[in-house]
Protein backbone atom coordinates (compact mmCIF):
# COMPACT_ATOMS: atom_id res chain seq x y z
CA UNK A 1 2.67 4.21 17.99
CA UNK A 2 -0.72 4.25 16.51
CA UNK A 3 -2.54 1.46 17.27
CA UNK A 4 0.08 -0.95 17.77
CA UNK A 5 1.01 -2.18 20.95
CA UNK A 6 4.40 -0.86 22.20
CA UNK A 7 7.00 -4.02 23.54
CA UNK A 8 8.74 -3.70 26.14
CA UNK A 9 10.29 -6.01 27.33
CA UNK A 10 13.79 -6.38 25.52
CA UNK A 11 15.81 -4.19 27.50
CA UNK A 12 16.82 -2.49 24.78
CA UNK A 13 17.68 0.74 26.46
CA UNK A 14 21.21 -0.48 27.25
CA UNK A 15 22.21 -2.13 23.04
CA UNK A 16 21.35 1.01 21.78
CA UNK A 17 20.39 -0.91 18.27
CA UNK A 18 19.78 1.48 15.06
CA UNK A 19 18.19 -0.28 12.43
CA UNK A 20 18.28 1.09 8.73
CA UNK A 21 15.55 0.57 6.05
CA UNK A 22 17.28 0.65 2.65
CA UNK A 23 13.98 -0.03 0.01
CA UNK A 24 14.46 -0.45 -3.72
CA UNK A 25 12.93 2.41 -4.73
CA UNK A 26 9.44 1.26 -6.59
CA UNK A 27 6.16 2.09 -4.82
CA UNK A 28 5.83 -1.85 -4.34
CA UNK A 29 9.05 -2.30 -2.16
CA UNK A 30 9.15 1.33 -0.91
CA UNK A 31 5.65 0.66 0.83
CA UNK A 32 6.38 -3.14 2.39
CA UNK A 33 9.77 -1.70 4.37
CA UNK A 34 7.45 1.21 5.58
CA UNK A 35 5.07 -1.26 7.23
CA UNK A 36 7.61 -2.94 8.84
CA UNK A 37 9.24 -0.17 9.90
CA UNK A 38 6.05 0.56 11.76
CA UNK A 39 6.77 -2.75 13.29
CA UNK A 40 10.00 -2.45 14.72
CA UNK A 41 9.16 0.81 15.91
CA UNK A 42 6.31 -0.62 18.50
CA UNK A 43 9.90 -2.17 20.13
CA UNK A 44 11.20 0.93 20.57
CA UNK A 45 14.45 0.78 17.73
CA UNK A 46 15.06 3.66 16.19
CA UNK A 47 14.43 3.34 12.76
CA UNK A 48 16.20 4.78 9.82
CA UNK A 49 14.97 4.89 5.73
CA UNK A 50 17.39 5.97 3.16
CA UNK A 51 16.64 6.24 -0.13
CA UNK A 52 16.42 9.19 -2.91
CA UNK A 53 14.57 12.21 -1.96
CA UNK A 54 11.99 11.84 -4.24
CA UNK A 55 10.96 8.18 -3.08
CA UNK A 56 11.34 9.16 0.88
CA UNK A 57 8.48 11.63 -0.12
CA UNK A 58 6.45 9.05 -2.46
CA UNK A 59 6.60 6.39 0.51
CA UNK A 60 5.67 9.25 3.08
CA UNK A 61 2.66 10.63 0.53
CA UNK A 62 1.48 7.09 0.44
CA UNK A 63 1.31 5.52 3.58
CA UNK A 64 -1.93 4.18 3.99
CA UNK A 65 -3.62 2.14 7.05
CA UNK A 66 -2.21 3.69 9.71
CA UNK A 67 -1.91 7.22 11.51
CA UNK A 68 0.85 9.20 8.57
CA UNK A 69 1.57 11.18 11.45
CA UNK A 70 3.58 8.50 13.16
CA UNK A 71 6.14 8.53 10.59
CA UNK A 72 7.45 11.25 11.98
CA UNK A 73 8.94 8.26 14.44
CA UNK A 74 11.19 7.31 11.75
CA UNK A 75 14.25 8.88 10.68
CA UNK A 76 13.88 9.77 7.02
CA UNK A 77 17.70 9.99 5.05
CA UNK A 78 17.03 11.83 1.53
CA UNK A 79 20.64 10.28 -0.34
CA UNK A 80 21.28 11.58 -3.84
CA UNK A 81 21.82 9.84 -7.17
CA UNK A 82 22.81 11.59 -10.81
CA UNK A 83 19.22 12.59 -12.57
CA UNK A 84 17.59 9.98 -14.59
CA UNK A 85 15.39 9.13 -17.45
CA UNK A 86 11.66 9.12 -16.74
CA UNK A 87 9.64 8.26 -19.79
CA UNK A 88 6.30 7.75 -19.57
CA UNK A 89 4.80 3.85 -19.56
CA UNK A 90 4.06 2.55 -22.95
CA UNK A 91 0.70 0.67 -22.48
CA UNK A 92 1.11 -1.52 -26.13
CA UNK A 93 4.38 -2.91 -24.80
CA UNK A 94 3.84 -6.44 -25.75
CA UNK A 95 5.89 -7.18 -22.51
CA UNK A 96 3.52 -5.65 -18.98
CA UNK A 97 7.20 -5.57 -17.24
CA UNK A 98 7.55 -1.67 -16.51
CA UNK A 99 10.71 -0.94 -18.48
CA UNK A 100 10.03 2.55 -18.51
CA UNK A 101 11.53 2.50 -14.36
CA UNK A 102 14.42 0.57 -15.74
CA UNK A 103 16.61 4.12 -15.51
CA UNK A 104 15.86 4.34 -12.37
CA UNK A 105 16.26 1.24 -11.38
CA UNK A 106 20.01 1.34 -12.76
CA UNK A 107 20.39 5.21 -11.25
CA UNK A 108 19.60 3.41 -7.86
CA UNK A 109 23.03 1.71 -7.92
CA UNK A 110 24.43 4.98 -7.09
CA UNK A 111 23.42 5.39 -3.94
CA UNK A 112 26.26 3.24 -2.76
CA UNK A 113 28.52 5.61 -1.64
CA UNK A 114 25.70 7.92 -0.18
CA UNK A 115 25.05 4.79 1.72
CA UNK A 116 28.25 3.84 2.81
CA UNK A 117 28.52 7.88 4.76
CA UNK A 118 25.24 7.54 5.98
CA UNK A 119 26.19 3.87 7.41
CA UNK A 120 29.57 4.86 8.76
CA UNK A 121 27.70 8.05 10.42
CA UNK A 122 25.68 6.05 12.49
CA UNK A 123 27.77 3.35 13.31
CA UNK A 124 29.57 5.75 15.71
CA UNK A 125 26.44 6.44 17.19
CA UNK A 126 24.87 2.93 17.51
CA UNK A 127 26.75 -0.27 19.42
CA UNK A 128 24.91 -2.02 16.54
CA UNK A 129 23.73 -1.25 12.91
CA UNK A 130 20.94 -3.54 11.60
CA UNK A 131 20.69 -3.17 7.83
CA UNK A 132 17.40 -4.72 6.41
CA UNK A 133 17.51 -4.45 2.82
CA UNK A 134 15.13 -5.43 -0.50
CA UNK A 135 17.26 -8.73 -2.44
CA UNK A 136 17.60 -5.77 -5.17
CA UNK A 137 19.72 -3.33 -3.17
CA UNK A 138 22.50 -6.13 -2.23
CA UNK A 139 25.21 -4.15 -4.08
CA UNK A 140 24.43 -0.43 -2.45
CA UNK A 141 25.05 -1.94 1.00
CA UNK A 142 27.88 -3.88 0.43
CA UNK A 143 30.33 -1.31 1.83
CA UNK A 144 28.82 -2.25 5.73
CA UNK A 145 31.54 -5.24 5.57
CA UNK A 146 33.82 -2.50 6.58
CA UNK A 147 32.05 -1.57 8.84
CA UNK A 148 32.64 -3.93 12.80
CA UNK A 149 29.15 -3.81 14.27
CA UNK A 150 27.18 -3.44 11.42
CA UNK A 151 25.31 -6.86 9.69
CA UNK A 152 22.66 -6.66 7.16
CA UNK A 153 19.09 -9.05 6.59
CA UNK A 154 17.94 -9.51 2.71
CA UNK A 155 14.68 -8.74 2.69
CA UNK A 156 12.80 -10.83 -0.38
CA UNK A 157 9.58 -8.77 -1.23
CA UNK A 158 7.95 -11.74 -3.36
CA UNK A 159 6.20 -14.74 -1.52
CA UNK A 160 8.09 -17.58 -0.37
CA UNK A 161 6.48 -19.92 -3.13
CA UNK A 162 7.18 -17.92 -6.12
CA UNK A 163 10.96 -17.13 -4.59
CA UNK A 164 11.18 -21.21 -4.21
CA UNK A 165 10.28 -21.98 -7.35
CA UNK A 166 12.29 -19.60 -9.16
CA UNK A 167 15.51 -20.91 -7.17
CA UNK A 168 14.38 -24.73 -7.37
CA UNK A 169 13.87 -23.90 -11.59
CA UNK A 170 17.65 -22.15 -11.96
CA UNK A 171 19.19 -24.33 -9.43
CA UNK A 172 18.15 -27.15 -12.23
CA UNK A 173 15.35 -28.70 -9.74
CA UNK A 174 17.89 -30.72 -8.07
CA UNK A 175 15.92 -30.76 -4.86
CA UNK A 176 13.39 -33.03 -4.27
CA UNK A 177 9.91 -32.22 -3.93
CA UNK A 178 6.91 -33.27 -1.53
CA UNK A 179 4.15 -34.54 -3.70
CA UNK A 180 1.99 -32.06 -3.34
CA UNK A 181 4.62 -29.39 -4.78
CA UNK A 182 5.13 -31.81 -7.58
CA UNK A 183 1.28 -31.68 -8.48
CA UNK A 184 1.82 -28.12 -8.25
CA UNK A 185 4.89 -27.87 -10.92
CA UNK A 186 2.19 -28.78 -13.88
CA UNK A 187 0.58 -25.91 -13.15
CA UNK A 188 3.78 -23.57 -12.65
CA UNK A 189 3.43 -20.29 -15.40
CA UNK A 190 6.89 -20.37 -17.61
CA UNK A 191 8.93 -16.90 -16.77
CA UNK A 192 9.04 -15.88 -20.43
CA UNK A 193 7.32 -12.74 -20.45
CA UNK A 194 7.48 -11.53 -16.76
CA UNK A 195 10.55 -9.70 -16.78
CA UNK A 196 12.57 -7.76 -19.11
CA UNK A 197 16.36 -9.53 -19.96
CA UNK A 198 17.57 -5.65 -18.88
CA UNK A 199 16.00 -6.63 -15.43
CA UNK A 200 16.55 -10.12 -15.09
CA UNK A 201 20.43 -9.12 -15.64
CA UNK A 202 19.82 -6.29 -13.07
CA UNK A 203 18.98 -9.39 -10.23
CA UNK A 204 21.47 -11.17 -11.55
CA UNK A 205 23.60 -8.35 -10.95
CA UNK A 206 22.26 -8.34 -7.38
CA UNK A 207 22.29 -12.30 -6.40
CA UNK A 208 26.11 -12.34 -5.48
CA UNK A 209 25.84 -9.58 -2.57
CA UNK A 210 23.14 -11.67 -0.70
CA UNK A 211 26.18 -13.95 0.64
CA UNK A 212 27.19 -10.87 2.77
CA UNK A 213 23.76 -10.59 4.53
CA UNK A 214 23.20 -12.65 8.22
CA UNK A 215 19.86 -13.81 7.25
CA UNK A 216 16.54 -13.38 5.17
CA UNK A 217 13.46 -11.64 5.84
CA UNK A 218 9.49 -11.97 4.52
CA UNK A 219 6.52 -10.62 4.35
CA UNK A 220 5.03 -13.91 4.62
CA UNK A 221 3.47 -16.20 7.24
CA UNK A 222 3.71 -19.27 7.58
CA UNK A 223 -0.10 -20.01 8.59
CA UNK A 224 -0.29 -19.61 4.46
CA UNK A 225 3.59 -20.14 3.28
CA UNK A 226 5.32 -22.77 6.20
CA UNK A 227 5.94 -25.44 3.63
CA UNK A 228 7.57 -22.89 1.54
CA UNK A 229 9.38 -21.27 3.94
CA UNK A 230 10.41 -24.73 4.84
CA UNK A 231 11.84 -25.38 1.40
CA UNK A 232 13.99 -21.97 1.21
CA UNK A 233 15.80 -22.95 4.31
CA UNK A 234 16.54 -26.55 2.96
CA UNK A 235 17.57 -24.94 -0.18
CA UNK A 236 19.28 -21.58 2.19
CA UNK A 237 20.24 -24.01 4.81
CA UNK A 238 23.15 -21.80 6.05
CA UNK A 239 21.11 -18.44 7.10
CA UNK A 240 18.19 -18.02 9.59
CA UNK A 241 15.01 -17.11 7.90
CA UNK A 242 12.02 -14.73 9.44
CA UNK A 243 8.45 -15.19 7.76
CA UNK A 244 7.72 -12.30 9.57
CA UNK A 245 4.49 -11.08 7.57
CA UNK A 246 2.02 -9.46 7.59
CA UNK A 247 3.61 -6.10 7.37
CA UNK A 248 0.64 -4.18 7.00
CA UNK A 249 -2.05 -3.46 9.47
CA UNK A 250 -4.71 -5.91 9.83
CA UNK A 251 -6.49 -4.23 12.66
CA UNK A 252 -8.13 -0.78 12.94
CA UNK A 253 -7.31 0.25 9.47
CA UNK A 254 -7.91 3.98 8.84
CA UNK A 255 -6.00 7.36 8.45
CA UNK A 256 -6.85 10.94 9.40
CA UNK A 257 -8.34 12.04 7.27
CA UNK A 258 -11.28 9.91 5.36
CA UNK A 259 -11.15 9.35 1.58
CA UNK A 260 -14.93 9.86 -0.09
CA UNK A 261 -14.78 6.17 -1.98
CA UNK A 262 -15.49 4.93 1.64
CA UNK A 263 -18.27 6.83 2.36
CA UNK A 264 -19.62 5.32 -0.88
CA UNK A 265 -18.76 1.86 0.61
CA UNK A 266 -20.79 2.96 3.74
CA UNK A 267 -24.25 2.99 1.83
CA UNK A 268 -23.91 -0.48 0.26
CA UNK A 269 -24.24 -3.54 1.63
CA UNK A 270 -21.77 -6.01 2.77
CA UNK A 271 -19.56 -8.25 0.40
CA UNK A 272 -21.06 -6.46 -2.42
CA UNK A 273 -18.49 -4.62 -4.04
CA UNK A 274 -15.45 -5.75 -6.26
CA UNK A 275 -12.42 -3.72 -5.92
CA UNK A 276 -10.61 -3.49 -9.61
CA UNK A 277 -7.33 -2.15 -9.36
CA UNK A 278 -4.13 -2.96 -10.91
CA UNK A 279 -1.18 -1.73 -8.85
CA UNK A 280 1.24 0.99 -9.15
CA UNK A 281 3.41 -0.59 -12.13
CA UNK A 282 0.33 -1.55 -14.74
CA UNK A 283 0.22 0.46 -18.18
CA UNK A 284 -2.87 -0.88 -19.74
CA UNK A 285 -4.25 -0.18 -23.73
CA UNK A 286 -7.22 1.31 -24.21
CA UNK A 287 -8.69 -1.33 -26.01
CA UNK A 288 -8.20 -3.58 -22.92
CA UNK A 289 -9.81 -0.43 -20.90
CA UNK A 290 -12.42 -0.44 -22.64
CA UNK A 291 -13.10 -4.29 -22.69
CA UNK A 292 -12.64 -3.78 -18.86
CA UNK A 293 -15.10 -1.46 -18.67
CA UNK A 294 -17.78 -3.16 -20.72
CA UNK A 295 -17.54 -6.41 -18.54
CA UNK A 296 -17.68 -4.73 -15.26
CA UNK A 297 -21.31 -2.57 -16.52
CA UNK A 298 -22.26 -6.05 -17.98
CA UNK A 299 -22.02 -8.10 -14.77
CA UNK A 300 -24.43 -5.71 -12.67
CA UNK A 301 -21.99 -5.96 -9.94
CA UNK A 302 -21.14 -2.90 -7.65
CA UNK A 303 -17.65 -1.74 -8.26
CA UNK A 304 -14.96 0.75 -7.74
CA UNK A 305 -12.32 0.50 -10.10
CA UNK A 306 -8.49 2.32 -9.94
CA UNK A 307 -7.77 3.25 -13.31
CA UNK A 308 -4.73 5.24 -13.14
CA UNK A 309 -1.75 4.96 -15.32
CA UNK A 310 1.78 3.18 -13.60
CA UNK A 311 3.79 5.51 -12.18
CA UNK A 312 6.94 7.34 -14.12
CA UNK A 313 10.11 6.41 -12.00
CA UNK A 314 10.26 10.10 -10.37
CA UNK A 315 6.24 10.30 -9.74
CA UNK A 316 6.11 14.42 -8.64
CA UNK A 317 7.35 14.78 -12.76
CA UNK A 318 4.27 16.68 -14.44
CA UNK A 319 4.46 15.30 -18.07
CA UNK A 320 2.25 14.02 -20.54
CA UNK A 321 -0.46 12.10 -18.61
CA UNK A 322 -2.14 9.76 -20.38
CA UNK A 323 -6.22 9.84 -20.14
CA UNK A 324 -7.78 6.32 -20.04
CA UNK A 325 -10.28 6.10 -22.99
CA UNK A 326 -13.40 4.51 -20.79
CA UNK A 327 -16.44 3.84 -23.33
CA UNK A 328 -18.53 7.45 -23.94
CA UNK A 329 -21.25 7.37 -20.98
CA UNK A 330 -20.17 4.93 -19.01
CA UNK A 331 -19.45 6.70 -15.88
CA UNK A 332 -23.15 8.27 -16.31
CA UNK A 333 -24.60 4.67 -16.92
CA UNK A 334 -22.89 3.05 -13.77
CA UNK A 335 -23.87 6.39 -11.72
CA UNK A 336 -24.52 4.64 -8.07
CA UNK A 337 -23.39 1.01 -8.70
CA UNK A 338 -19.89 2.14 -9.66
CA UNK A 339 -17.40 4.09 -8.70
CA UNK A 340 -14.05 5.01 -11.38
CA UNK A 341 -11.14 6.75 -9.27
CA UNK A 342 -8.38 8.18 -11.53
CA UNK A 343 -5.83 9.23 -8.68
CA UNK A 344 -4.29 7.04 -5.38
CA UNK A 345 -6.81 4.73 -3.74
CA UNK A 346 -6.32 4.00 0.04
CA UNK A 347 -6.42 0.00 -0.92
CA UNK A 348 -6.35 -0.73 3.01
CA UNK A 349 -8.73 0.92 3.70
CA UNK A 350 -10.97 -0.23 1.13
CA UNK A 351 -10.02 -3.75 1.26
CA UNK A 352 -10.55 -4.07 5.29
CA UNK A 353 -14.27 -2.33 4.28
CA UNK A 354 -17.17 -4.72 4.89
CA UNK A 355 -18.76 -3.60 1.89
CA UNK A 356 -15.86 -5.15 -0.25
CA UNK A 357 -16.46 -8.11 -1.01
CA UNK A 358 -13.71 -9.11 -3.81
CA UNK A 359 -10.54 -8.29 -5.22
CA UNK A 360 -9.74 -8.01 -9.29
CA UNK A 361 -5.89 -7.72 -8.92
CA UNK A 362 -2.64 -8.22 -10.70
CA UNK A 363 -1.45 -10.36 -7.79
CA UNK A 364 1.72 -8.15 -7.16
CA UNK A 365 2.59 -9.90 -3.45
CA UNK A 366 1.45 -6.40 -1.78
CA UNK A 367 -2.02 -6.90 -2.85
CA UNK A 368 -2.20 -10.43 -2.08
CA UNK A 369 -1.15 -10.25 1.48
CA UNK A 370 -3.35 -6.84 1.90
CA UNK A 371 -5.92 -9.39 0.38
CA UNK A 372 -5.75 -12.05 2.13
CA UNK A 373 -5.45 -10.50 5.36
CA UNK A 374 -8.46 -8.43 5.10
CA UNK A 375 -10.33 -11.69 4.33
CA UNK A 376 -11.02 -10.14 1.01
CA UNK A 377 -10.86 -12.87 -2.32
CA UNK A 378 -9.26 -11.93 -5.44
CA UNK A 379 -9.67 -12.16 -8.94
CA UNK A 380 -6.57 -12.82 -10.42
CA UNK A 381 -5.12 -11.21 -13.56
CA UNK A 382 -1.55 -11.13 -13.36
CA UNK A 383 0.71 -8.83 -15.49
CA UNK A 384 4.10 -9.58 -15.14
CA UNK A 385 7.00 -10.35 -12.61
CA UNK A 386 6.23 -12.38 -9.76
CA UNK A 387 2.65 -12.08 -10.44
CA UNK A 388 1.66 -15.59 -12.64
CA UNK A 389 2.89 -17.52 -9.48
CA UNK A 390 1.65 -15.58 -6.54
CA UNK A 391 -1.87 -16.47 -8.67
CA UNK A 392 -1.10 -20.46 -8.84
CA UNK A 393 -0.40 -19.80 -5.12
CA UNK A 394 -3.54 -17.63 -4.58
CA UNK A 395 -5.96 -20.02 -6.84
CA UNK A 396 -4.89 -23.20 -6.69
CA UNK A 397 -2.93 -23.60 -3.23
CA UNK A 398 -4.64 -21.42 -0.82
CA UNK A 399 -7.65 -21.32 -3.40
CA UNK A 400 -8.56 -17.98 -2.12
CA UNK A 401 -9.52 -17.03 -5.42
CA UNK A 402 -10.16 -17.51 -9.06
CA UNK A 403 -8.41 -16.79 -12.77
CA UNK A 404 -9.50 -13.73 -14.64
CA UNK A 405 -6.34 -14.19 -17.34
CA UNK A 406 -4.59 -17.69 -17.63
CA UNK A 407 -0.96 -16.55 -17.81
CA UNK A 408 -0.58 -19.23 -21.40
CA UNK A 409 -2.70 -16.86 -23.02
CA UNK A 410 -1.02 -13.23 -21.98
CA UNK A 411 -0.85 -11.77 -24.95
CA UNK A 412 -4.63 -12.19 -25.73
CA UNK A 413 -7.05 -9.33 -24.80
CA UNK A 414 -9.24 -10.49 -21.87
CA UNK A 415 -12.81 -9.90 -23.63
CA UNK A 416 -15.54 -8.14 -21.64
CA UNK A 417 -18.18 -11.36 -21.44
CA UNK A 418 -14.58 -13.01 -19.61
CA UNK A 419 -14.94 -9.72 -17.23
CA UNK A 420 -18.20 -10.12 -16.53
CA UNK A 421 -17.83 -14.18 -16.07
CA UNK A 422 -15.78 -13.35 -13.41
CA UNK A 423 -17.18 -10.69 -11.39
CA UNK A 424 -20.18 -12.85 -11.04
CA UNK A 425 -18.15 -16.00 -10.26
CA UNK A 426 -16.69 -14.01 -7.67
CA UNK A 427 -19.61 -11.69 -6.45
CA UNK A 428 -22.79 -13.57 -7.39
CA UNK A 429 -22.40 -17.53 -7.19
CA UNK A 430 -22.59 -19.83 -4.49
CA UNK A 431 -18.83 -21.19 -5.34
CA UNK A 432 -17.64 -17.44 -5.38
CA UNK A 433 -19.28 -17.42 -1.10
CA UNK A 434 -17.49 -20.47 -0.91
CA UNK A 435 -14.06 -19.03 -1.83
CA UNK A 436 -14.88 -15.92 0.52
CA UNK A 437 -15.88 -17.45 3.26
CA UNK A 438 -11.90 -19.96 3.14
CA UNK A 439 -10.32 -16.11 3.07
CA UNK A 440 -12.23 -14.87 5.79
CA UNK A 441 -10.65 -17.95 7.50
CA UNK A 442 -7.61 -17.26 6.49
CA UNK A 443 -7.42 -13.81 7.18
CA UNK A 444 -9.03 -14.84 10.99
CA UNK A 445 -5.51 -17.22 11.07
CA UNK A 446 -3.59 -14.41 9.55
CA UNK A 447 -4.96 -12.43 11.83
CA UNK A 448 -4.17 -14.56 15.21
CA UNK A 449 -0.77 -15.22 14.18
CA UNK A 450 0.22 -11.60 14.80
CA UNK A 451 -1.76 -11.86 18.20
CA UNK A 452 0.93 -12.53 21.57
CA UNK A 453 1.75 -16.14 21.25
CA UNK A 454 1.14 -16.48 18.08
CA UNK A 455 3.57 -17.60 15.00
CA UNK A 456 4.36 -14.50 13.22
CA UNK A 457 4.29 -12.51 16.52
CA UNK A 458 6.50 -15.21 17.80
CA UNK A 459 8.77 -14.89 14.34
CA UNK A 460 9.21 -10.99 14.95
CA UNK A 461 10.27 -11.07 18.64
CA UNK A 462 12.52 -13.70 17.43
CA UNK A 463 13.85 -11.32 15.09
CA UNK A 464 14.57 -8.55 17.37
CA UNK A 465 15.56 -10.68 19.84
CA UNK A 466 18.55 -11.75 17.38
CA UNK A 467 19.06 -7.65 16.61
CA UNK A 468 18.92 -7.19 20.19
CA UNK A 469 21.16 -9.47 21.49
C-alpha cells in the first residue's frame, strides 16, 4: 500500500478473513468506508465494497489523499437496484437537508437481495465474513444471520458526541451526565430543521437491524471524543466499541497527479489562506452566494472557495446544472488573492497545505476530522443533519474554531459584513492564532495516536485482532 505501513504480524494467512464494505451510498459515507478500507488493507484482508455501480465509480473518481491506483487492492462489487428519481437540488428549500437524494436513498433498500448473493458467494470462499456497514444500511445486510461465519460491525459515520446526544435526547435523558456535559446541554442546537421527517423515518426504519451487528465502529478518536465514546458504551453497554479514527490520511497527503489550486497555494505564504467549501450535499441561493462572495472580497483575506452545486443522487446524470450567480467582476477583482473552483476540490490535499490556514465549513463530520487532523481551524456554518452539533463540539468543546451561522438563527441569510467578521477572526486576529495554534496541537495528538503504540493504532489492531481471531 501507498504510504502506509503494511502489518504483519497477525498470522492471518491461515483465517483467511474477507471483510466487506457495504457504504450508504452518499459521497459523505461512500468516502469514510474507502479510507478505512485503505486501512485494513495495510493488514493484508482482502477487502470487498458493494454498492450500486454508479457509486463504486463516484467513490473510485473521488478518492483523494492517497495513491487512486491502490484501489485496485480492493475488490469493487457493482450490485443493482431498480432506476430512481434524480432531481436536481432546490437551493430555496427552506429546509438545507438534501431531499432531492431521498429516492435514492429509499432505492438503496434494494440492494438487499443483491447483497445477500454476493454475501453467500463469499462465505464459501472465506472461513470468516466481516461485514462493516454505515448505521443506515442495517436492513440490506440483515440476510448475513443466515449466514454461520459471517458477523457484521455498524459503522456510525457522525461523531461520537452528536451520536450521544441524539440517543441521550430520544432515550428521554435518563442517563446521568458529568458536569461538564451538562454545561454543554445549554448550548445543544434543537434537531428541528436538520433532517427531513421522510429521513428521520428512513433511520428509524434502520435503528432495529443494529441489534444484529457484533459491535460499533468510528471514525473518531478518542484523543478528541474518549468521554464520548465513554458515554455510548454506558448507554451501548452490551457491544464492543472501536473509535478507530482517523480514516483518512494524515501523513504524506498527495495523489498522482497534482491539481493547479495547489500550485496556487505554493506561491502564498503560510496560514494565509481560508478554504470555503461546503460539502458535497449543500444547495445554496444565490442571494446567499452572493452575500458570500461580497464578505470574502471585503475581508482582504486570501481564499479559495468550492462553489459547486450538491450532487444529484446518480452524479454521471448530465441535466440542468445550475450556474452560481457570483457578483459581475468579482472573479476579475479577487484575480491573485482568490481563487473560485466550480468542479471537485482535492480537500486533503488542500487542507494538509501549509498555505491553508483556515477552514469555512458546514461541519459535515468528514470535514471536521479532515480538519482537525491537518491542524487546520474551521469556521463553522452548519447546514443541516449532524452538522449544528459537530460545531458545539468543534467551537465550544475542542474550541478548534469559531461560529460563522448560530444554528437559532438558520433561516436568516448570513450577511456579507458577518463573512468578512469571520474570515478576519479566523485569519487576521491574535484570538484567531490562538485557535490555530490548539488545532495544530490537536492534529500533532491526532496525529501520534495513529503512530505504533499509540491509542487509535492500538484501537485498530484491536479491531482486527477481534476479526482475526
Amino acid at each position: 500500500m501507498a504510504n502506509q505501513q503494511k502489518h504483519q504480524n497477525h498470522g492471518l494467512n491461515k483465517t483467511k478473513v474477507a471483510v466487506v464494505m457495504v457504504p450508504f451510498p452518499a459521497q459523505g459515507h461512500l468516502n469514510q468506508l474507502l479510507h478505512l478500507s485503505r486501512l485494513i488493507l495495510a493488514y493484508n484482508i482482502p477487502v470487498h465494497y458493494a454498492c450500486t455501480a454508479t457509486h463504486n465509480r463516484q467513490a473510485m473518481l473521488r478518492v483523494h489523499g492517497w495513491d487512486p491506483n491502490s484501489v485496485s487492492d480492493i475488490h469493487f462489487h457493482d450490485l443493482k437496484i431498480p432506476p430512481f428519481l434524480t432531481p436536481s437540488p432546490n437551493p430555496n428549500a427552506p429546509n438545507k437537508f438534501p431531499s432531492h437524494l431521498q429516492p435514492l436513498f429509499n432505492a438503496s433498500l434494494h440492494l438487499r437481495d443483491p447483497m445477500a448473493s454476493l454475501l453467500h458467494e463469499l462465505s464459501s470462499k472465506a472461513t470468516r465474513i466481516i461485514v462493516i456497514n454505515d448505521s443506515l444500511m442495517g436492513s440490506v445486510v440483515q440476510d448475513l444471520v443466515t449466514i454461520p461465519n459471517a458477523e457484521s460491525y455498524t459503522f456510525h459515520s457522525i461523531s461520537a458526541f452528536t451520536l450521544f446526544f441524539n440517543l441521550w435526547e430520544a432515550m428521554g435523558k435518563a442517563l446521568e451526565l458529568d458536569p461538564y456535559s451538562k454545561i454543554i446541554t445549554k448550548d445543544l442546537p434543537i434537531l428541528e430543521g436538520c433532517l427531513t421527517t421522510e429521513f428521520m423515518n428512513f433511520i428509524d426504519s434502520q435503528v432495529n437491524f443494529q441489534k444484529l451487528s457484533s459491535g460499533y465502529l468510528y471514525n473518531t478518536c478518542r484523543v478528541i471524543e474518549g468521554a464520548y465514546m465513554d458515554l455510548m458504551e454506558k448507554i451501548e453497554g452490551d457491544k464492543k466499541h472501536w473509535a478507530i479514527g482517523p480514516f483518512n490520511p494524515v501523513r504524506n497527503i498527495g495523489s498522482n497527479k497534482r491539481h493547479n489550486c495547489l500550485e496556487w497555494l505554493d506561491k502564498v505564504s503560510p496560514n494565509s489562506v481560508i478554504y470555503v467549501s461546503f460539502g458535497t450535499t449543500t444547495a445554496m441561493e444565490d442571494e446567499q452566494i452572493k452575500e458570500l462572495a461580497i464578505g470574502l472580497e471585503k475581508s482582504e483575506q486570501k481564499f479559495i472557495w468550492v462553489l459547486r452545486d450538491a450532487d444529484k443522487g446518480d452524479v454521471f446524470i448530465n441535466g440542468e446544472l445550475r450556474k452560481a450567480e457570483i457578483p459581475k467582476g468579482f472573479e476579475e477583482r479577487v484575480k491573485g488573492r482568490g481563487m473560485v473552483m466550480k468542479d471537485w476540490a482535492p480537500q486533503l490535499e488542500i487542507l494538509s497545505h501549509p498555505s491553508t490556514g483556515g477552514f469555512m465549513s458546514h461541519c459535515g463530520w468528514n470535514s471536521c476530522m479532515e480538519s482537525i487532523t491537518m491542524g487546520v481551524p474551521i469556521a463553522a456554518w452548519p447546514m443541516a443533519s449532524d452538522q449544528p452539533r459537530n460545531t458545539v463540539l468543534i467551537t465550544k468543546l475542542l474550541k478548534v474554531g469559531i461560529v460563522v451561522k448560530d444554528w437559532s438563527r438558520r433561516n436568516e441569510l448570513v450577511t456579507s459584513s458577518t463573512v468578512e467578521k469571520a474570515v478576519k477572526l479566523l485569519m487576521a486576529s491574535e484570538e484567531g492564532d490562538e485557535i490555530r495554534k490548539r488545532t495544530v496541537d490537536l492534529g500533532g495528538a491526532i496525529g501520534q495516536s495513529i503512530e505504533e503504540g499509540g491509542v487509535s493504532r492500538m484501537e485498530l489492531d484491536s479491531f482486527i485482532t477481534h476479526i482475526t481471531r
